[in-house]
PDB file of N, CA and C in Angstrom:
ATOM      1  N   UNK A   1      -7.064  -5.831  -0.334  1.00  0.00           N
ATOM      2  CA  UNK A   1      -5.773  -6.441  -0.530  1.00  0.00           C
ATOM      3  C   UNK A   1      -5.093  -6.553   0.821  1.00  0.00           C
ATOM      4  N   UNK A   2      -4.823  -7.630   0.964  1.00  0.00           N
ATOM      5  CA  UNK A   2      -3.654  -8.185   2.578  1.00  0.00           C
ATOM      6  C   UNK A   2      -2.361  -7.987   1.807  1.00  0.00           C
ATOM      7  N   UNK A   3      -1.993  -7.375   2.664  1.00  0.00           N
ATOM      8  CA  UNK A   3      -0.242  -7.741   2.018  1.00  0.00           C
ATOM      9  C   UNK A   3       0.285  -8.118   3.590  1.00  0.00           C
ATOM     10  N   UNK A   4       1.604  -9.119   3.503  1.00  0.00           N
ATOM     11  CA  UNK A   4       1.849  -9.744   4.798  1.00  0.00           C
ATOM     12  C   UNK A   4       3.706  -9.197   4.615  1.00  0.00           C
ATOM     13  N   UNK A   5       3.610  -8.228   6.019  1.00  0.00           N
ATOM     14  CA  UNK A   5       4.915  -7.510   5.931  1.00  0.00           C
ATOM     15  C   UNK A   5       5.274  -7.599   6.942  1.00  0.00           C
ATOM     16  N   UNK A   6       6.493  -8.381   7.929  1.00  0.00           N
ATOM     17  CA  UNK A   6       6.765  -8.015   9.358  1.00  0.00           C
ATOM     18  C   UNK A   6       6.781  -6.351   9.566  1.00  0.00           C
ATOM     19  N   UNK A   7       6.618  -6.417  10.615  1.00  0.00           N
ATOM     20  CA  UNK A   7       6.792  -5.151  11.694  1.00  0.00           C
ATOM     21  C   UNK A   7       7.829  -5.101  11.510  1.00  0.00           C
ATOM     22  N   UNK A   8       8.275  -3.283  10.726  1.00  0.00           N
ATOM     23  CA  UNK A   8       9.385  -3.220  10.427  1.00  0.00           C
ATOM     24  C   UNK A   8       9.673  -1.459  10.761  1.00  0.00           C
ATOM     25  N   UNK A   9      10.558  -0.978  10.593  1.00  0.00           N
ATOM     26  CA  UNK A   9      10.223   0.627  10.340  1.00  0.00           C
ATOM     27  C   UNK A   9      10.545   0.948   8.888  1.00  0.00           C
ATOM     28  N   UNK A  10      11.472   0.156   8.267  1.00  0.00           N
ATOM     29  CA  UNK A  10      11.880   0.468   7.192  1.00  0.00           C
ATOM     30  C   UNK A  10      11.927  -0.478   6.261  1.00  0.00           C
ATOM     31  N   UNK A  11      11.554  -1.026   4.967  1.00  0.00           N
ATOM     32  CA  UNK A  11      11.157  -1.848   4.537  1.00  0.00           C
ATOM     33  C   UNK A  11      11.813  -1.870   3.060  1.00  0.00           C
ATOM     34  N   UNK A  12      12.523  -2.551   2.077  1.00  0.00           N
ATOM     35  CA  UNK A  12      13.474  -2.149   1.181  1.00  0.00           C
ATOM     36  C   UNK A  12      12.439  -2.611  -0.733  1.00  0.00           C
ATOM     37  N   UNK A  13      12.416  -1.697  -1.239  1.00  0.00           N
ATOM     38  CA  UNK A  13      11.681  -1.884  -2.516  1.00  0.00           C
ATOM     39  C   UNK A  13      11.391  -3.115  -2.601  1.00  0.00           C
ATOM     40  N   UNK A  14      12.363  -3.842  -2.846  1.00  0.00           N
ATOM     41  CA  UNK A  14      12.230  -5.236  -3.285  1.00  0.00           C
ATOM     42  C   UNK A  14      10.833  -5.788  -2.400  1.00  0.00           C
ATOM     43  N   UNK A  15      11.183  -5.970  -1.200  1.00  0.00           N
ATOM     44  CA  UNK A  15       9.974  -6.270  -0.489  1.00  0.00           C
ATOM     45  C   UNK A  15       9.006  -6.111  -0.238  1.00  0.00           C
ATOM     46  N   UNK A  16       8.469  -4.946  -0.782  1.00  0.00           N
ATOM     47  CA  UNK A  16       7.686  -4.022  -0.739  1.00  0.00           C
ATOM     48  C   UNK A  16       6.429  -4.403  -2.065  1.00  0.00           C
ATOM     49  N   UNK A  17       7.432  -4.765  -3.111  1.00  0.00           N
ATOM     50  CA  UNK A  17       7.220  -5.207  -4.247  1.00  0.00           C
ATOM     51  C   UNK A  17       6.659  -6.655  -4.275  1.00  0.00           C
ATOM     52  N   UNK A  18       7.120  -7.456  -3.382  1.00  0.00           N
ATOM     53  CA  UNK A  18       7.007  -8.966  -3.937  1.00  0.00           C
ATOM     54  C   UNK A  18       5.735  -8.961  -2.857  1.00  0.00           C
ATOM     55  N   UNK A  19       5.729  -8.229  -1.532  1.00  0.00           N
ATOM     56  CA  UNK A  19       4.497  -8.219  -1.205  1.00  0.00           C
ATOM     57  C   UNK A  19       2.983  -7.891  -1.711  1.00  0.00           C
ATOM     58  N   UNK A  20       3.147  -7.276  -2.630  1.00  0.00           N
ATOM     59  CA  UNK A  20       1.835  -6.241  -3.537  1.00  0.00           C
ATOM     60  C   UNK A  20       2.161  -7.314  -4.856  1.00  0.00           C
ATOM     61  N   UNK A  21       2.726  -7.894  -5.331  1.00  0.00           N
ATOM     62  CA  UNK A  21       2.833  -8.760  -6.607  1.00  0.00           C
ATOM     63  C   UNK A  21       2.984  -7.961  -7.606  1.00  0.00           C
ATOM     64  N   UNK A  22       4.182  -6.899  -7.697  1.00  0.00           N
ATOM     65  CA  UNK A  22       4.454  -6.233  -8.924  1.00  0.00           C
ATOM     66  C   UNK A  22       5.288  -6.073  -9.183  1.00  0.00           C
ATOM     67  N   UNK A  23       6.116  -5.643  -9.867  1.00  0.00           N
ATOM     68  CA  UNK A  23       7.720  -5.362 -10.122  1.00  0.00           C
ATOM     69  C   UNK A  23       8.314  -4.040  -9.241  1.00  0.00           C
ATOM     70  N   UNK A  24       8.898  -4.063  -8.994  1.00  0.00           N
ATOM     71  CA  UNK A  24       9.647  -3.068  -8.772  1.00  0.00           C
ATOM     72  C   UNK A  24       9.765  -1.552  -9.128  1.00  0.00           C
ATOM     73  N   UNK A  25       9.729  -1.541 -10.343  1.00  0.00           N
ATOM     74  CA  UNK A  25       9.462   0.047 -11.633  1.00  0.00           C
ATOM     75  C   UNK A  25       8.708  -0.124 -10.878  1.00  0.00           C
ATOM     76  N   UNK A  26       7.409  -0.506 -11.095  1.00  0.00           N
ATOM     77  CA  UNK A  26       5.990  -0.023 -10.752  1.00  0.00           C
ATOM     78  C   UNK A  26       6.188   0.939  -9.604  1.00  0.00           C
ATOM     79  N   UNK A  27       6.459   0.257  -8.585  1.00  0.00           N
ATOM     80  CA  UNK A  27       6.398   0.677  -7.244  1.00  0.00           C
ATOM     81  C   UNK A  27       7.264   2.386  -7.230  1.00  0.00           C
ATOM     82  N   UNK A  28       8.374   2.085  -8.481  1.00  0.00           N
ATOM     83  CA  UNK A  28       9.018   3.373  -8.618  1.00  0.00           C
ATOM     84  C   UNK A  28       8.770   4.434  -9.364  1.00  0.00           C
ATOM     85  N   UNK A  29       7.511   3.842 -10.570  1.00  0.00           N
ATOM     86  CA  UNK A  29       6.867   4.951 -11.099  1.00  0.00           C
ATOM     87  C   UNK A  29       5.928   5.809 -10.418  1.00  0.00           C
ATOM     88  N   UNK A  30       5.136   4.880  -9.306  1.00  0.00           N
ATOM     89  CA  UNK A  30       3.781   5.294  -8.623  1.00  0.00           C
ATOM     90  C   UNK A  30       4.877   6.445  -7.440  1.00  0.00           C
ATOM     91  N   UNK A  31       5.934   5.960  -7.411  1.00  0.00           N
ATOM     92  CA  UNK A  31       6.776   7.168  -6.808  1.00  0.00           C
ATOM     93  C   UNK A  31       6.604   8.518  -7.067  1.00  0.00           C
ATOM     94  N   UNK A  32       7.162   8.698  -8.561  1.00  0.00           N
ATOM     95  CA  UNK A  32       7.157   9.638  -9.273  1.00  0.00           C
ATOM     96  C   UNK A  32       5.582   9.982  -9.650  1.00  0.00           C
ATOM     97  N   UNK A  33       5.030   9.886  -9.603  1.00  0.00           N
ATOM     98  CA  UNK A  33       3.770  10.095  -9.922  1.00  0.00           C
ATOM     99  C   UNK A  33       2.625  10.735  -8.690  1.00  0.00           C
ATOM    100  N   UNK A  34       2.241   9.889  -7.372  1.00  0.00           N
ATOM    101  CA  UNK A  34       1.815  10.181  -6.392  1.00  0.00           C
ATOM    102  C   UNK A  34       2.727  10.905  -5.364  1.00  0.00           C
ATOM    103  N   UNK A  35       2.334  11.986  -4.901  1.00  0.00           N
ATOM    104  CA  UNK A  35       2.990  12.856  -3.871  1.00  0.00           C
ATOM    105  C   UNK A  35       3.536  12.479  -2.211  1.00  0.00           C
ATOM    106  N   UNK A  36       1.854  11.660  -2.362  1.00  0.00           N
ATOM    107  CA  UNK A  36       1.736  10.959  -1.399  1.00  0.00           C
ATOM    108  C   UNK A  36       2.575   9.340  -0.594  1.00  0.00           C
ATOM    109  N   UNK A  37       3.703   9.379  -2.106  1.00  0.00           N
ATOM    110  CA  UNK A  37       4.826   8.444  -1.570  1.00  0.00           C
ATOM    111  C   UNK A  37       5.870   9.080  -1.670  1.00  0.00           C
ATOM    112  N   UNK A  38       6.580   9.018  -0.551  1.00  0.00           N
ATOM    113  CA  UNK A  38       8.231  10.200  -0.187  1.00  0.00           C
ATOM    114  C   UNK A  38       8.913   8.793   0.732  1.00  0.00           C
ATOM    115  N   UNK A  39       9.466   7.706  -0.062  1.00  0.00           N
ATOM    116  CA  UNK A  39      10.623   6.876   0.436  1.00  0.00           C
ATOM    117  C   UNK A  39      11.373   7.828   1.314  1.00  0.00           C
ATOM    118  N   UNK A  40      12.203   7.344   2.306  1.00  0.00           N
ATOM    119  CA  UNK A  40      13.425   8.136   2.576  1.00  0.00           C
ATOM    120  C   UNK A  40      14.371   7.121   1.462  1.00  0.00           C
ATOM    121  N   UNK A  41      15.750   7.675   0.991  1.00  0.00           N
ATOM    122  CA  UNK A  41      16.698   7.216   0.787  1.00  0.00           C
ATOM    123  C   UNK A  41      18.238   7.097   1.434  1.00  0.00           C
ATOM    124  N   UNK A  42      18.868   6.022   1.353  1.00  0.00           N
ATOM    125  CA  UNK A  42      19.946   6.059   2.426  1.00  0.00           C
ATOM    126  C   UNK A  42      21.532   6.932   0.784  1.00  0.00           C
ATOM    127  N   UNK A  43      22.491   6.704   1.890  1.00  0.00           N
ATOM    128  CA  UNK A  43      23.684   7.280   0.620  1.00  0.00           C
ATOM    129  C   UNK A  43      23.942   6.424  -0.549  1.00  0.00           C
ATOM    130  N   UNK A  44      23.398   5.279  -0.824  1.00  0.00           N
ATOM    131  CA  UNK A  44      23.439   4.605  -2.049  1.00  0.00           C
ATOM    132  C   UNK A  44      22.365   5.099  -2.732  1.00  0.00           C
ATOM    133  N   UNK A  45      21.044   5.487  -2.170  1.00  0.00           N
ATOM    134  CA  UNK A  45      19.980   5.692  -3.174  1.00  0.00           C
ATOM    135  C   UNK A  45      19.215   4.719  -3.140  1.00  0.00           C
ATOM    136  N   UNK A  46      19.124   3.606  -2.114  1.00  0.00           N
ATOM    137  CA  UNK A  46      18.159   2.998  -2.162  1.00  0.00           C
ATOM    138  C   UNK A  46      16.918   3.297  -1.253  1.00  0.00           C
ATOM    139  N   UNK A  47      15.614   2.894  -1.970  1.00  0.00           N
ATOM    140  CA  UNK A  47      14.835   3.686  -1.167  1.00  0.00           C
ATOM    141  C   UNK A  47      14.052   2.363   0.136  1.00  0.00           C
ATOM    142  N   UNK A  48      13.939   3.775   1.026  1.00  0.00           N
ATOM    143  CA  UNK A  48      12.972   2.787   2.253  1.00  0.00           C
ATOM    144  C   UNK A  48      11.919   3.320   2.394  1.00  0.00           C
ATOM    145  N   UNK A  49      11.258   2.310   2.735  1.00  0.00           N
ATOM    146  CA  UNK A  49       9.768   2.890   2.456  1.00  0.00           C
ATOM    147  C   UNK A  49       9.435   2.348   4.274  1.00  0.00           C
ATOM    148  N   UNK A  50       8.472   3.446   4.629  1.00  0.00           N
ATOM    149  CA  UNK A  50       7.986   3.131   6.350  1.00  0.00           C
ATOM    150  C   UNK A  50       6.675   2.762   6.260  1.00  0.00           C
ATOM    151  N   UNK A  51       6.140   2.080   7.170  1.00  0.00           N
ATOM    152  CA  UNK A  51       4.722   2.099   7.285  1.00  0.00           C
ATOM    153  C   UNK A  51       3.918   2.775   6.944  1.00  0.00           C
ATOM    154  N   UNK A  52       3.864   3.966   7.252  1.00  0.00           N
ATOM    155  CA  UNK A  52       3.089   4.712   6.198  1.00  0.00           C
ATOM    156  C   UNK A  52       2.654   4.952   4.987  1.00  0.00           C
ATOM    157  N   UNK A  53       4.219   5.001   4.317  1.00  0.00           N
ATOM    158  CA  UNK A  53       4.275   4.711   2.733  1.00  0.00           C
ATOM    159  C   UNK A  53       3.366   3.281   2.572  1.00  0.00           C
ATOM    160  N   UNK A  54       3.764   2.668   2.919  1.00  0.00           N
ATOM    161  CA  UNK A  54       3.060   1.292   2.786  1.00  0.00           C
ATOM    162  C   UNK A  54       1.768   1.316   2.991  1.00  0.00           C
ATOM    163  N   UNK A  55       0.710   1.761   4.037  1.00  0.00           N
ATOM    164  CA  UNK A  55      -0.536   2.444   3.973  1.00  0.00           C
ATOM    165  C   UNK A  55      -0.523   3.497   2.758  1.00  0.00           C
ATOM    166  N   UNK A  56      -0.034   3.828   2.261  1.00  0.00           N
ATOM    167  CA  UNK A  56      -0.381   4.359   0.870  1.00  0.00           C
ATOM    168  C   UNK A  56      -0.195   4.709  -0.251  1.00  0.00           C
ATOM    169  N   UNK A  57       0.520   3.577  -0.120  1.00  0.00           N
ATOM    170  CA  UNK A  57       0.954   2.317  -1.568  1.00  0.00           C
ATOM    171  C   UNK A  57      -0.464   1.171  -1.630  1.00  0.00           C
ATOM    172  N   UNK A  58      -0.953   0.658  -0.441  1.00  0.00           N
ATOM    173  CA  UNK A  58      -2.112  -0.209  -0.474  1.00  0.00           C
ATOM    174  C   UNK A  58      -3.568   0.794  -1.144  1.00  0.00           C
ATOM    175  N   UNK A  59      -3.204   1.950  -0.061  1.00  0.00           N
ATOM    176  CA  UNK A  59      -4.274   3.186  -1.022  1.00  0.00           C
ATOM    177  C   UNK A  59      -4.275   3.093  -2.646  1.00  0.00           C
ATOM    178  N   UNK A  60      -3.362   3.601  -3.021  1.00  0.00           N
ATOM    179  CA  UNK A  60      -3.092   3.415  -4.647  1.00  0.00           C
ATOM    180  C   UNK A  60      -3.168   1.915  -5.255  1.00  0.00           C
ATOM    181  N   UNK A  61      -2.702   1.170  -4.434  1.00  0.00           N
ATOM    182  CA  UNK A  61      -2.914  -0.153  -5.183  1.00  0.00           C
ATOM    183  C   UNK A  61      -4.412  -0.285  -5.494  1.00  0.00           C
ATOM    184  N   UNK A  62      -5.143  -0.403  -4.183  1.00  0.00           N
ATOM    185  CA  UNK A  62      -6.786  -0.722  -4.268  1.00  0.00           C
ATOM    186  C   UNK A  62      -7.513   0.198  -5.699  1.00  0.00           C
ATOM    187  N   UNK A  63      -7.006   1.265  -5.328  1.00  0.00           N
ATOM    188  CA  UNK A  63      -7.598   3.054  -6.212  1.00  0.00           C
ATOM    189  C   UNK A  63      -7.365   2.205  -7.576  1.00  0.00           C
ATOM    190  N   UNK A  64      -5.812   1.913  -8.297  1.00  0.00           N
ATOM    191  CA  UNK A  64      -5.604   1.732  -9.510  1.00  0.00           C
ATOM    192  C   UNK A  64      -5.493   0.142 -10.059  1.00  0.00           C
ATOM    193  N   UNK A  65      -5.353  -1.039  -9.100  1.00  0.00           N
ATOM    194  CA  UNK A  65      -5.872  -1.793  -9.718  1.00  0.00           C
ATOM    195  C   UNK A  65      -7.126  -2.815  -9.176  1.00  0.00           C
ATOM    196  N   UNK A  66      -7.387  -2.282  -8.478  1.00  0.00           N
ATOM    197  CA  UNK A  66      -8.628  -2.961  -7.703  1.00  0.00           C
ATOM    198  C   UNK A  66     -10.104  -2.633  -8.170  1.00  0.00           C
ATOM    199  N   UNK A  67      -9.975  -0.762  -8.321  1.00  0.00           N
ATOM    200  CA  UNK A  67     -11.128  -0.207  -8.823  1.00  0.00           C
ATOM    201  C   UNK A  67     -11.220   0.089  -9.970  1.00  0.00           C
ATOM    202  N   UNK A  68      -9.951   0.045 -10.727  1.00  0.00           N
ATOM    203  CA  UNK A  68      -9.477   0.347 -11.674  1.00  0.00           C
ATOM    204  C   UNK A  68      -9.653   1.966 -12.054  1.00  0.00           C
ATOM    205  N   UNK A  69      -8.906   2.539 -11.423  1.00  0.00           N
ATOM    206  CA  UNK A  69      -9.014   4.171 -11.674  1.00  0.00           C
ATOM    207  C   UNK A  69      -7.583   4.774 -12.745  1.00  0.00           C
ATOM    208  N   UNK A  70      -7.576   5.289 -13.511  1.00  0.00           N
ATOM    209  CA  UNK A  70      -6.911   5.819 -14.195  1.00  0.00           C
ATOM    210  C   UNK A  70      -5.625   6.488 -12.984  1.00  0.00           C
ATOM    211  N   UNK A  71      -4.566   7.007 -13.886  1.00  0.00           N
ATOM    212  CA  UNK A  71      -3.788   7.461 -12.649  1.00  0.00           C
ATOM    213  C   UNK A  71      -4.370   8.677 -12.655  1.00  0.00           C
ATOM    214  N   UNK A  72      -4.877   9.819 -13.351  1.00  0.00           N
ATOM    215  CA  UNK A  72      -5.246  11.115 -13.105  1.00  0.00           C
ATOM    216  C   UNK A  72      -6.519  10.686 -12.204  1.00  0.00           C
ATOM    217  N   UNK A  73      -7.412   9.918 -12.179  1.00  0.00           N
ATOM    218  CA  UNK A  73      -7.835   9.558 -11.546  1.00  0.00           C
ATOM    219  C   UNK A  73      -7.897   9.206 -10.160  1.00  0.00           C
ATOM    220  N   UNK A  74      -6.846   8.382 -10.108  1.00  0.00           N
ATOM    221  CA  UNK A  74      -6.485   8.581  -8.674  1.00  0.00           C
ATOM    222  C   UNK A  74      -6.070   9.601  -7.703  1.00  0.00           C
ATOM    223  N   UNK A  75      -4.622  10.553  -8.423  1.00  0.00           N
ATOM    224  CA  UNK A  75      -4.254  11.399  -7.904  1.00  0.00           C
ATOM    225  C   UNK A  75      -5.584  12.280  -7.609  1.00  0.00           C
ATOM    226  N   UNK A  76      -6.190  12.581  -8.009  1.00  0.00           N
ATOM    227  CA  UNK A  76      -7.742  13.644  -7.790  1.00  0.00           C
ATOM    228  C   UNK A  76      -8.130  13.009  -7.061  1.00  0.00           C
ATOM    229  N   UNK A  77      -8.610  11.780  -6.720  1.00  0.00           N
ATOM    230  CA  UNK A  77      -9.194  11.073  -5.368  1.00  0.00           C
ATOM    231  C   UNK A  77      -8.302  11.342  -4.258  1.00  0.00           C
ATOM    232  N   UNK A  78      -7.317  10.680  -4.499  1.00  0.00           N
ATOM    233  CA  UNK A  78      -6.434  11.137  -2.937  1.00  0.00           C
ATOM    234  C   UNK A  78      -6.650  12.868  -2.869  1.00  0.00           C
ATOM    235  N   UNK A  79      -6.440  13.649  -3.556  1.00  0.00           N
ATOM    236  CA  UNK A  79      -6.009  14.591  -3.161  1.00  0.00           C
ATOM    237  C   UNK A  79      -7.516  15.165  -2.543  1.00  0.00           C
ATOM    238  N   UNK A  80      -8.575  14.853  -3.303  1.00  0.00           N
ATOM    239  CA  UNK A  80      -9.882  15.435  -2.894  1.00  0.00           C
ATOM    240  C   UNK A  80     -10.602  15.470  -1.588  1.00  0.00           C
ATOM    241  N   UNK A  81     -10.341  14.018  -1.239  1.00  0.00           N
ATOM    242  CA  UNK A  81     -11.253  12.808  -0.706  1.00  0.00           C
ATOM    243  C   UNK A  81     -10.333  11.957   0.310  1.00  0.00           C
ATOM    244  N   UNK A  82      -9.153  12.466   0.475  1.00  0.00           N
ATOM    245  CA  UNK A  82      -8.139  11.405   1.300  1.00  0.00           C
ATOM    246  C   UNK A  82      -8.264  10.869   2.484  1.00  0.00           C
ATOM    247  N   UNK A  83      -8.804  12.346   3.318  1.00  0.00           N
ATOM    248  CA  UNK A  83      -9.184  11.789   4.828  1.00  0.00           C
ATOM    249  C   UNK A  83      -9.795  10.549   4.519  1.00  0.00           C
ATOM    250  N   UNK A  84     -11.422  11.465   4.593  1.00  0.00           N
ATOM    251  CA  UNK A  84     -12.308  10.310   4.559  1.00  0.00           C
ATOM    252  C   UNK A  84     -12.281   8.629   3.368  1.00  0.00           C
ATOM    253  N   UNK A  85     -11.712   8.575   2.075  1.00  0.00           N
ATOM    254  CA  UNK A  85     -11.582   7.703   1.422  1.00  0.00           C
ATOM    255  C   UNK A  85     -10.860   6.658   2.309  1.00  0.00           C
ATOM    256  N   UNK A  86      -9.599   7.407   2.927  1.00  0.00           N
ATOM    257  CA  UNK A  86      -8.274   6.774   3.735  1.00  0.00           C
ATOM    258  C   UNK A  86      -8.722   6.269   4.584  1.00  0.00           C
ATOM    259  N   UNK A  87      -9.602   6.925   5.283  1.00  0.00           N
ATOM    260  CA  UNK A  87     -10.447   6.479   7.021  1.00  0.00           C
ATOM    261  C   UNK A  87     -11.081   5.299   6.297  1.00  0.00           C
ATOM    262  N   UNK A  88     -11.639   5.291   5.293  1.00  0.00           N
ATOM    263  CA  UNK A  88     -13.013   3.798   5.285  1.00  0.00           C
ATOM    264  C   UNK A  88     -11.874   3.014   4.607  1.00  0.00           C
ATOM    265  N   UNK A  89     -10.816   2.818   3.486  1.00  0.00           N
ATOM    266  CA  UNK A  89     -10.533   1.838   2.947  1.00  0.00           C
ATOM    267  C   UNK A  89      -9.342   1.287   4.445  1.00  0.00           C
ATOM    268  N   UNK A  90      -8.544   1.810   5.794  1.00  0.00           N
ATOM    269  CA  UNK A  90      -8.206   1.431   6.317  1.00  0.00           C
ATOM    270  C   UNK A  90      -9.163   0.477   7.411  1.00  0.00           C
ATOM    271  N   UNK A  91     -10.425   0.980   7.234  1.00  0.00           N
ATOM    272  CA  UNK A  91     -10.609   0.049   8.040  1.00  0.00           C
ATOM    273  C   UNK A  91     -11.262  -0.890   7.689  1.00  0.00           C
ATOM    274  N   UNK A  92     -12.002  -1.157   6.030  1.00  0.00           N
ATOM    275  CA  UNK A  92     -11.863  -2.650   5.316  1.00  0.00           C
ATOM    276  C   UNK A  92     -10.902  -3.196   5.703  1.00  0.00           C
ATOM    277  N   UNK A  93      -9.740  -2.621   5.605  1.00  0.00           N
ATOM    278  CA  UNK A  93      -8.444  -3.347   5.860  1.00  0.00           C
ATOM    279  C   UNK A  93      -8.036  -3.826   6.975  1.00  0.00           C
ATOM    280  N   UNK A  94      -8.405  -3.498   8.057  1.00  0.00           N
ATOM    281  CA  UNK A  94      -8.759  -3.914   9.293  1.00  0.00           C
ATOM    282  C   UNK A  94      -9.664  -5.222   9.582  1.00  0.00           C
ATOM    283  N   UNK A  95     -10.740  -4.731   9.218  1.00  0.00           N
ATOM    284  CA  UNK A  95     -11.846  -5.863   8.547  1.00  0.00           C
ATOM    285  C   UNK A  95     -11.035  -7.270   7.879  1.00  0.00           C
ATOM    286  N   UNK A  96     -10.635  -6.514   7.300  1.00  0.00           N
ATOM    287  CA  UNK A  96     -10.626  -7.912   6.363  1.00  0.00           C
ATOM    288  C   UNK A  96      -9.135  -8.651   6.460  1.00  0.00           C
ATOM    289  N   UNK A  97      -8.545  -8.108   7.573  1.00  0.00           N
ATOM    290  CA  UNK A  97      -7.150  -8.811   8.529  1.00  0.00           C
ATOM    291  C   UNK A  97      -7.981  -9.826   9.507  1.00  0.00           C
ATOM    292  N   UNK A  98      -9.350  -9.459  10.074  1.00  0.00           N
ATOM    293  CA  UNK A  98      -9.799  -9.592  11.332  1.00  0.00           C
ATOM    294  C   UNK A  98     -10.700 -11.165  10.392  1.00  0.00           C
ATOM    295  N   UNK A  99     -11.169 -10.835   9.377  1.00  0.00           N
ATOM    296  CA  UNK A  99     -12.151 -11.872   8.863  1.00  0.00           C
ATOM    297  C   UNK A  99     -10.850 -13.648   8.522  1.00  0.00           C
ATOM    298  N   UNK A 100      -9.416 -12.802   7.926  1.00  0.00           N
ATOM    299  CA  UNK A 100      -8.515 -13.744   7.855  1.00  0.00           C
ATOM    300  C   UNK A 100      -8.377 -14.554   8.767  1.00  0.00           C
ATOM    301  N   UNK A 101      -8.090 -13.986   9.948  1.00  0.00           N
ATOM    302  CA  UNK A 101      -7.515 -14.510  11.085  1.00  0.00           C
ATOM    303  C   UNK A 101      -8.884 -15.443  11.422  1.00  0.00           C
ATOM    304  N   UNK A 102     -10.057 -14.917  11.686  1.00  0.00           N
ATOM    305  CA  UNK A 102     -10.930 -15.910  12.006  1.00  0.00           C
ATOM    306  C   UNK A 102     -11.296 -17.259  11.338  1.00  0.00           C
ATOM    307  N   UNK A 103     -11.166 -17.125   9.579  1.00  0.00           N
ATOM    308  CA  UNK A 103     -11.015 -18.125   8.723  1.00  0.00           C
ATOM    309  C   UNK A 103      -9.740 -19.162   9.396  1.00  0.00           C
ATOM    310  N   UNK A 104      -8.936 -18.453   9.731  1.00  0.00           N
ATOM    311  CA  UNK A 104      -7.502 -19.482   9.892  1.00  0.00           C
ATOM    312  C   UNK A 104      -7.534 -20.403  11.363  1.00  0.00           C
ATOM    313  N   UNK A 105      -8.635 -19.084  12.125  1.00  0.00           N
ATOM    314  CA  UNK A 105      -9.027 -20.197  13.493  1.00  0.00           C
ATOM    315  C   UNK A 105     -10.201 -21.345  13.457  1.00  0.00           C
ATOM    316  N   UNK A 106     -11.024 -21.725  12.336  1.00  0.00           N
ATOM    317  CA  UNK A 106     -12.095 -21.636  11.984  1.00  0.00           C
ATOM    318  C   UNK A 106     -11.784 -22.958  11.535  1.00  0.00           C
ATOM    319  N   UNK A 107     -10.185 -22.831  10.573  1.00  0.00           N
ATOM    320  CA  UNK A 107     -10.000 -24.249   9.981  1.00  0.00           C
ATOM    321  C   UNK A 107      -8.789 -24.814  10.787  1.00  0.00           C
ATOM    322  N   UNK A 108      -8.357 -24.305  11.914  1.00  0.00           N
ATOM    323  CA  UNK A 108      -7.343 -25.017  12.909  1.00  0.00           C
ATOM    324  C   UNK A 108      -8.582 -25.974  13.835  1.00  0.00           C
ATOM    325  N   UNK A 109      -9.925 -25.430  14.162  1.00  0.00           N
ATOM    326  CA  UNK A 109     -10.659 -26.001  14.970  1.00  0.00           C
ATOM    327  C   UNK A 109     -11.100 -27.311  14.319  1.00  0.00           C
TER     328      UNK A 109
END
């Protein structure tokens, strides 16, 4: 999964959301659910999510609807397996930024 997010430090649900193609809840259940997402929040309560979070929000996305893993499922993968799972699916993701970009030079030529 590409998701296309400026370079940001802080990034606001909504956007976060329309980038990954899901609603919003979602993004706020997988909150409550995975450990491994801790928004900061400002004094209204809205949450920001940093780059990081966002590296693993794409984690969980791929895990639960890509591979289709249950959520107990998932949480036991991350928690088991995170380094190394984290190390190889970031750098598909790398990969497959690097394969985009060449497609896009590929059909400018």
């Amino acid at each position: 999964m590409h998701v296309e997010l400026p370079e940001k430090r802080y990034y606001a649900i909504g956007e976060v959301a329309k980038a990954f193609g899901v609603n919003t809840s979602l993004i706020r259940f997988w909150e409550k659910e995975f450990d491994a997402l801790k928004p900061k929040k400002n004094a209204k309560g809205n949450r920001k999510f940093t780059p990081q979070d966002i590296k693993n929000l794409k984690f969980i996305y791929h895990l639960v609807k890509e591979r289709g893993f249950t959520l107990e499922g998932a949480k036991t993968h991350l928690k088991e397996e995170k380094k190394k799972s984290l190390s190889n699916f970031e750098i598909i993701s790398k990969l497959e930024g690097v394969k985009n970009q060449l497609i896009k030079l590929k059909s400018q030529l």
